[in-house]
Protein backbone atom coordinates (compact mmCIF):
# COMPACT_ATOMS: atom_id res chain seq x y z
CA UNK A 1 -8.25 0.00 6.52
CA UNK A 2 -10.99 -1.70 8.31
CA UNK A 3 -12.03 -5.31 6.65
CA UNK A 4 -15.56 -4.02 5.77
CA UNK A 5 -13.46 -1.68 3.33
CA UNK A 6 -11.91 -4.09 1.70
CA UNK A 7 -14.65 -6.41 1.37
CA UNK A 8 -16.35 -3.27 -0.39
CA UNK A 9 -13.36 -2.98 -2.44
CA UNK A 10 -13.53 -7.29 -3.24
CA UNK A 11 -17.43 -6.65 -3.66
CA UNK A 12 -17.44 -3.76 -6.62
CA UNK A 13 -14.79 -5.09 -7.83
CA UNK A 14 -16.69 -8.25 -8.88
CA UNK A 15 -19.93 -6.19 -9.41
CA UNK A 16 -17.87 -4.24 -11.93
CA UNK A 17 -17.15 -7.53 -13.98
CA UNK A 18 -20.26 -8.92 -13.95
CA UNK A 19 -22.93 -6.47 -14.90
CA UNK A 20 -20.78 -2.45 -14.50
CA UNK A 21 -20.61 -0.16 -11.73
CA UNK A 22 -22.57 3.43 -11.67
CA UNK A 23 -21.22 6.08 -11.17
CA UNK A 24 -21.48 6.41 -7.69
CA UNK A 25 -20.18 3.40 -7.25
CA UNK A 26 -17.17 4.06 -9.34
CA UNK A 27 -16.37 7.07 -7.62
CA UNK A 28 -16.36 5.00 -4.27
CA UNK A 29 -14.25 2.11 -5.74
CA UNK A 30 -11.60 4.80 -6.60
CA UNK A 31 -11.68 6.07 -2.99
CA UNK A 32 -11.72 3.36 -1.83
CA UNK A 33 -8.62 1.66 -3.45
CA UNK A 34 -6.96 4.88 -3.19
CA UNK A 35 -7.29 4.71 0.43
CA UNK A 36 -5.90 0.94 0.44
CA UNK A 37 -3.04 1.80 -1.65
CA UNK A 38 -2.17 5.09 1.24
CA UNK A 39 -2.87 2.27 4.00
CA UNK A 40 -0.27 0.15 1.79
CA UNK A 41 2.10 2.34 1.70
CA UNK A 42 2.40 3.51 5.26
CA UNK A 43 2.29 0.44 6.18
CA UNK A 44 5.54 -0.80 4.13
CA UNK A 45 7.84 2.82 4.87
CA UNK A 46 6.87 1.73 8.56
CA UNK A 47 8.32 -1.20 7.60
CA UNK A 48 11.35 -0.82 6.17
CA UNK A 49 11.86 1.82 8.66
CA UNK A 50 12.34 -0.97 11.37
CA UNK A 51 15.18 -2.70 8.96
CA UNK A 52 18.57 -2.90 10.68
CA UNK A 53 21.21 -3.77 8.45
CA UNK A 54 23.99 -5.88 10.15
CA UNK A 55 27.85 -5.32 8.93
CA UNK A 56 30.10 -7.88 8.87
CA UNK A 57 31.98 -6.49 11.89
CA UNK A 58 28.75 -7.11 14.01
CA UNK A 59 27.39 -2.91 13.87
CA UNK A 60 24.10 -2.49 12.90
CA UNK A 61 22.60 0.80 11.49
CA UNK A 62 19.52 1.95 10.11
CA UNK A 63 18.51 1.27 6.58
CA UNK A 64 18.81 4.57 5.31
CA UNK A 65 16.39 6.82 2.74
CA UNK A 66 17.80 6.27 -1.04
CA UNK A 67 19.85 8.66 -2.41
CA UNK A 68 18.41 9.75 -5.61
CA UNK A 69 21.39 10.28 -7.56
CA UNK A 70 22.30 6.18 -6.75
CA UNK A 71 22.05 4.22 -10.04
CA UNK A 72 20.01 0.96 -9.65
């Protein structure tokens, strides 16, 4: 996500509480954001991908993928 995107997304985003957005606008403020929010998100799994965890013993391992059938 290049910073003229999200100075787009800043920019409607204020236009839109000011005075509205049309709908051409609209539709490109929902791209847009969606686009942030897939840039967001491969950007933290890359992230927490990286995590080591270090055992008491000194080993250190991969944070692994959570098992779905682990309560929270």
């Amino acid at each position: 996500m290049t910073k003229e995107q999200i100075d787009r997304i800043n920019f409607l985003a204020r236009k839109k509480k000011k005075e509205g957005l049309t709908e051409s606008e609209a539709a490109e403020q929902a791209k847009l954001r969606a686009e942030y929010v897939a840039a967001f998100k491969a950007s933290l799994v890359g992230q927490l991908e990286n995590i080591r965890i270090v055992e008491p013993d000194g080993t250190k391992h991969k944070l692994g993928k959570r098992n779905e059938n682990t309560s929270k």
